[in-house]
C-alpha atoms as a PDB file:
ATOM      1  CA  UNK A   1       1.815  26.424 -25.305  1.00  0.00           C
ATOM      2  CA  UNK A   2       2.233  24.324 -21.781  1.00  0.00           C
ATOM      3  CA  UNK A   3       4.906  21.760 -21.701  1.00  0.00           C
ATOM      4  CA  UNK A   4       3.830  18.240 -21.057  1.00  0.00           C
ATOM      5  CA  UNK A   5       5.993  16.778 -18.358  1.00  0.00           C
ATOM      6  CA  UNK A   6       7.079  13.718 -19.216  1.00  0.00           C
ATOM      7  CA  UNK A   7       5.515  11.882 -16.307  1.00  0.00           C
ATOM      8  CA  UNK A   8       2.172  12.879 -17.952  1.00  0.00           C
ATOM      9  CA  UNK A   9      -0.079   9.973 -17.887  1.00  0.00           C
ATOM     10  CA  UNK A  10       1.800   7.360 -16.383  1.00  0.00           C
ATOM     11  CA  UNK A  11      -0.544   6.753 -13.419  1.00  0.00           C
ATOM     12  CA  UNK A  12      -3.720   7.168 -15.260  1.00  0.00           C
ATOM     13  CA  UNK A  13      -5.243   3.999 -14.237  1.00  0.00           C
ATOM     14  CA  UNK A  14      -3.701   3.463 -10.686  1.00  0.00           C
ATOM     15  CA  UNK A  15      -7.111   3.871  -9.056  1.00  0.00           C
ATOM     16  CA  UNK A  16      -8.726   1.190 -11.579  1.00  0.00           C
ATOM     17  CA  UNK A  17      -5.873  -1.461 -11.132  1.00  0.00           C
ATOM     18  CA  UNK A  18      -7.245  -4.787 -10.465  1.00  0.00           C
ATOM     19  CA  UNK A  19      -5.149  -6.713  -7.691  1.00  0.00           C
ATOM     20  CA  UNK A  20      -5.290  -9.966  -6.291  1.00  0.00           C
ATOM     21  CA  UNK A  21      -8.934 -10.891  -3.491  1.00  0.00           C
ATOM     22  CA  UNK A  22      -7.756  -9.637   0.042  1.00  0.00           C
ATOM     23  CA  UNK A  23      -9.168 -12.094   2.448  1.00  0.00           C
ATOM     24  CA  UNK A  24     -10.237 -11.497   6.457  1.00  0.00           C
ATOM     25  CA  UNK A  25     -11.601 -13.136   9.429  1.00  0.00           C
ATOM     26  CA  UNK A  26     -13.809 -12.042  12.106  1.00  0.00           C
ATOM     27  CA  UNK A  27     -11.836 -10.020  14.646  1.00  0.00           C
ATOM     28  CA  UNK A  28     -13.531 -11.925  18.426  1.00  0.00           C
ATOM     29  CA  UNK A  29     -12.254  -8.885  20.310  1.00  0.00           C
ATOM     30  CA  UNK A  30     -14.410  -6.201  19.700  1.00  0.00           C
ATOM     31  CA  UNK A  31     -14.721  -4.844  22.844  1.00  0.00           C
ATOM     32  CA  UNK A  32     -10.991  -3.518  22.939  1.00  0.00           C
ATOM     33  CA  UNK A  33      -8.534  -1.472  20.693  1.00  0.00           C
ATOM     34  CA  UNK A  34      -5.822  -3.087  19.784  1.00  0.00           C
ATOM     35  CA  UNK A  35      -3.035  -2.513  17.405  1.00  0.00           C
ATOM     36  CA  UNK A  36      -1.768  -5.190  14.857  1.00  0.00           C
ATOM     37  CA  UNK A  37       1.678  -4.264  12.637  1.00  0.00           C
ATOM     38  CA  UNK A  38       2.754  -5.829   9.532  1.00  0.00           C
ATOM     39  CA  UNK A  39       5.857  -5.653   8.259  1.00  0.00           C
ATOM     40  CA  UNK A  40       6.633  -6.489   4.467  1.00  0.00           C
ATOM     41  CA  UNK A  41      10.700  -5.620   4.097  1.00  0.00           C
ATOM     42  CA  UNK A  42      10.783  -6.975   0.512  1.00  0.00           C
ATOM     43  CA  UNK A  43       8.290  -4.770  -1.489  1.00  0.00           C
ATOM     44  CA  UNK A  44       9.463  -4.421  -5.265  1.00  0.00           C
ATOM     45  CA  UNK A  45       7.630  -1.999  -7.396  1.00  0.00           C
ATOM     46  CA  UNK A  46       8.971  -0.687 -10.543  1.00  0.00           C
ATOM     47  CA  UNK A  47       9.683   2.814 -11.661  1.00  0.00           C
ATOM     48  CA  UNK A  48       6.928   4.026 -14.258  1.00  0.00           C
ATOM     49  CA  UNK A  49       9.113   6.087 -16.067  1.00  0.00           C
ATOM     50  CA  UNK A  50      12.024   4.137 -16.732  1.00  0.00           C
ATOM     51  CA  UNK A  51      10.743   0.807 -15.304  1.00  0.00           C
ATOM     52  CA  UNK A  52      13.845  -0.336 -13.002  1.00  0.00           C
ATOM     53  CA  UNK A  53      12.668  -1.736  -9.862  1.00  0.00           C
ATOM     54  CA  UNK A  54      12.205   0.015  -6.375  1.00  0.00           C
ATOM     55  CA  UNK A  55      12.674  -1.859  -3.224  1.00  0.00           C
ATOM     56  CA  UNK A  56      10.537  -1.030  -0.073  1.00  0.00           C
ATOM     57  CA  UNK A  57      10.196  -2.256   3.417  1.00  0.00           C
ATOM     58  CA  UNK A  58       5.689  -1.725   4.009  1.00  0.00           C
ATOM     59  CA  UNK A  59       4.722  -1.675   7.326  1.00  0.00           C
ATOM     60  CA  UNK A  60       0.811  -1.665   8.178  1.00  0.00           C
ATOM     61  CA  UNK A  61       0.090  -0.040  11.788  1.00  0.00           C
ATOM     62  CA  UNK A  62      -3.823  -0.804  12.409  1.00  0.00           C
ATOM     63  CA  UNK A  63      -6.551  -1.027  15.121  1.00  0.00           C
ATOM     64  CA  UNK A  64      -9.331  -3.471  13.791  1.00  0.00           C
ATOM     65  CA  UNK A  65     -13.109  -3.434  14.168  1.00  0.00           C
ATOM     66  CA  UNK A  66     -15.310  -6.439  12.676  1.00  0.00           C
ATOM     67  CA  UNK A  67     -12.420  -7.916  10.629  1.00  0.00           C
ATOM     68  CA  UNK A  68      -8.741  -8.304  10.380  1.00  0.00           C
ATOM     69  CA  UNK A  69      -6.628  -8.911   7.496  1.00  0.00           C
ATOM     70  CA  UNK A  70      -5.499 -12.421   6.062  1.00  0.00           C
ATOM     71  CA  UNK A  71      -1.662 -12.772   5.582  1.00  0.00           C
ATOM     72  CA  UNK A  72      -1.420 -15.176   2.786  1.00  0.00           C
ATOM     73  CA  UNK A  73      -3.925 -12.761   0.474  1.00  0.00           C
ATOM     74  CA  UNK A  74      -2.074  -9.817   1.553  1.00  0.00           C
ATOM     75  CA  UNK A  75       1.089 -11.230   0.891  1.00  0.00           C
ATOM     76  CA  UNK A  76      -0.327 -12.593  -2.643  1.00  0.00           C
ATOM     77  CA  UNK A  77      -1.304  -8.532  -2.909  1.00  0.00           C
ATOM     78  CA  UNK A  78       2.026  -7.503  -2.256  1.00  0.00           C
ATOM     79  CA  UNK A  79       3.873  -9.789  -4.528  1.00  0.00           C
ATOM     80  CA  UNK A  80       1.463  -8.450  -7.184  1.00  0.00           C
ATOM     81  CA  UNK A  81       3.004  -4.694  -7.209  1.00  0.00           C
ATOM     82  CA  UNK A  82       6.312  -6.398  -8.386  1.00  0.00           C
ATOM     83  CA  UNK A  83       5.458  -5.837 -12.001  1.00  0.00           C
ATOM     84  CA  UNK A  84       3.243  -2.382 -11.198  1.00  0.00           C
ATOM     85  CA  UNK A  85       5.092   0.611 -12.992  1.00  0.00           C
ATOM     86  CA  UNK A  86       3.586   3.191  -9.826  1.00  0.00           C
ATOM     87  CA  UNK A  87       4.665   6.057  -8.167  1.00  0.00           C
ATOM     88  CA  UNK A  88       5.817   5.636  -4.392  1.00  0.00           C
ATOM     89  CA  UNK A  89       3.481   7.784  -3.270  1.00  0.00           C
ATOM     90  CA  UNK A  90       0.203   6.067  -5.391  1.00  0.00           C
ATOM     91  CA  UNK A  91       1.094   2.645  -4.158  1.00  0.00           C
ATOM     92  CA  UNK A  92       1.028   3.619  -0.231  1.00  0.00           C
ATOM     93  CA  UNK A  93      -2.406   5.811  -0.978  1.00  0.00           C
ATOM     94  CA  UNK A  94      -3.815   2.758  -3.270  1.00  0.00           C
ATOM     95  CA  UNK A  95      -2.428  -0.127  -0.625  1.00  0.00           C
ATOM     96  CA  UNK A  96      -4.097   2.282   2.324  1.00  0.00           C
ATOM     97  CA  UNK A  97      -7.362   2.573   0.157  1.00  0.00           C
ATOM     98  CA  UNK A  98      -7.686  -1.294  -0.890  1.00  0.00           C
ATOM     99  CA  UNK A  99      -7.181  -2.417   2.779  1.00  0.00           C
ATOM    100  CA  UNK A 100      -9.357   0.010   4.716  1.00  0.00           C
ATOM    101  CA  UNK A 101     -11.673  -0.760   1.481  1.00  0.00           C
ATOM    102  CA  UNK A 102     -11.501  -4.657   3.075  1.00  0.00           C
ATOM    103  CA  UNK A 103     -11.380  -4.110   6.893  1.00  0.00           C
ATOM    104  CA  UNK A 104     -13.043  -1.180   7.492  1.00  0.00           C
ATOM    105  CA  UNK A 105     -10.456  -0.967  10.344  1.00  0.00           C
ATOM    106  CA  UNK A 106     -10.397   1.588  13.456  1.00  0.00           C
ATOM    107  CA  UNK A 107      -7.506   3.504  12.395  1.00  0.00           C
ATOM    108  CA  UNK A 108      -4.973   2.116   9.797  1.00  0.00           C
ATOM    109  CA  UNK A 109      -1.482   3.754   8.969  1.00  0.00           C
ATOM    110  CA  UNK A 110       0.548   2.065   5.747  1.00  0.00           C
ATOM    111  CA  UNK A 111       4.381   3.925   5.684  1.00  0.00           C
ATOM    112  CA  UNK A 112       6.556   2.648   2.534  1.00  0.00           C
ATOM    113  CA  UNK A 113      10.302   3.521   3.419  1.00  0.00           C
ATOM    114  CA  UNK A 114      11.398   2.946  -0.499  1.00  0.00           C
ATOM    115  CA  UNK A 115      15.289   2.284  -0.833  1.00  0.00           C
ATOM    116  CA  UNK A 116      17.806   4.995  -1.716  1.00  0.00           C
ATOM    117  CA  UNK A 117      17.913   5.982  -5.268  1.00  0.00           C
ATOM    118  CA  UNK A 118      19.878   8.541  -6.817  1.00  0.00           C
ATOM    119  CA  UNK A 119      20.855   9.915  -3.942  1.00  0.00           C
ATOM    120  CA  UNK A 120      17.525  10.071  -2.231  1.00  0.00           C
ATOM    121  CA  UNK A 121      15.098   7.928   0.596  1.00  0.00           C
ATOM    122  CA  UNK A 122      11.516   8.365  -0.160  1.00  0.00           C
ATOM    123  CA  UNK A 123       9.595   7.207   2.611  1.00  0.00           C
ATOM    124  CA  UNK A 124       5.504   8.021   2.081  1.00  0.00           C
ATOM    125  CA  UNK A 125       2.996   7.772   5.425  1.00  0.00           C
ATOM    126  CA  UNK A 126      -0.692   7.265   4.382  1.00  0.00           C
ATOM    127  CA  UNK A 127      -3.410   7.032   7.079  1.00  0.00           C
ATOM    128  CA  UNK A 128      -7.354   5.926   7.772  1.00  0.00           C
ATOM    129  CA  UNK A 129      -9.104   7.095  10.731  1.00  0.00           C
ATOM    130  CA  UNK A 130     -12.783   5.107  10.913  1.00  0.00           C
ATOM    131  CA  UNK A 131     -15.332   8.792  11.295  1.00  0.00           C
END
């Protein structure tokens, strides 16, 4: 008989989580590349398995096409990941997913540098290129 790990099923419905409406505006510049960062250095998401929070600093590296993002519903998605059990590496592939999802950017890197705990920095680099 397998063991279940005891992490089994705790992200089961991270791809099906509904978050806040991210907003954008038309980008006027679409003849150039040119890269826009975002920094968030108060992220809080909590720990699915024993639901203590994790603090990250979330910085969002991307080249825009039609549309950039809208800070105040970004920010409004951030704040919503405060009571999110999730795995550091399912919220930067989720966050990467629902903003490309949005912008359809050019190229789009998300990199969560999650605060030490127990001894150990997790820091998780997802990224888009437009095909």
């Amino acid at each position: 008989m397998k063991k279940r790990s005891s992490y089994e099923g705790l992200q089961e419905n991270i791809r099906r989580l509904k978050t806040p409406k991210l907003e954008v505006w038309q980008n006027k510049y679409l003849d150039r590349d040119y890269t826009i960062e975002i920094e968030f250095p108060e992220f809080t998401c909590m720990c699915p398995k024993t639901g203590l929070p994790d603090f990250a600093s979330i910085n969002i590296r991307y080249i825009p096409d039609k549309v950039c993002l809208e800070l105040k519903s970004l920010k409004l998605y951030m704040i919503f990941y405060r009571s999110v059990g999730v795995f550091h590496e399912h919220v930067i592939n989720r966050i990467l997913n629902d903003l490309t999802a949005v912008t359809r950017p050019r190229m789009m890197q998300v990199t969560g540098e999650f605060n030490v705990r127990g001894g150990i920095r997790t820091t998780v680099t997802a990224e888009y290129k437009k095909q």
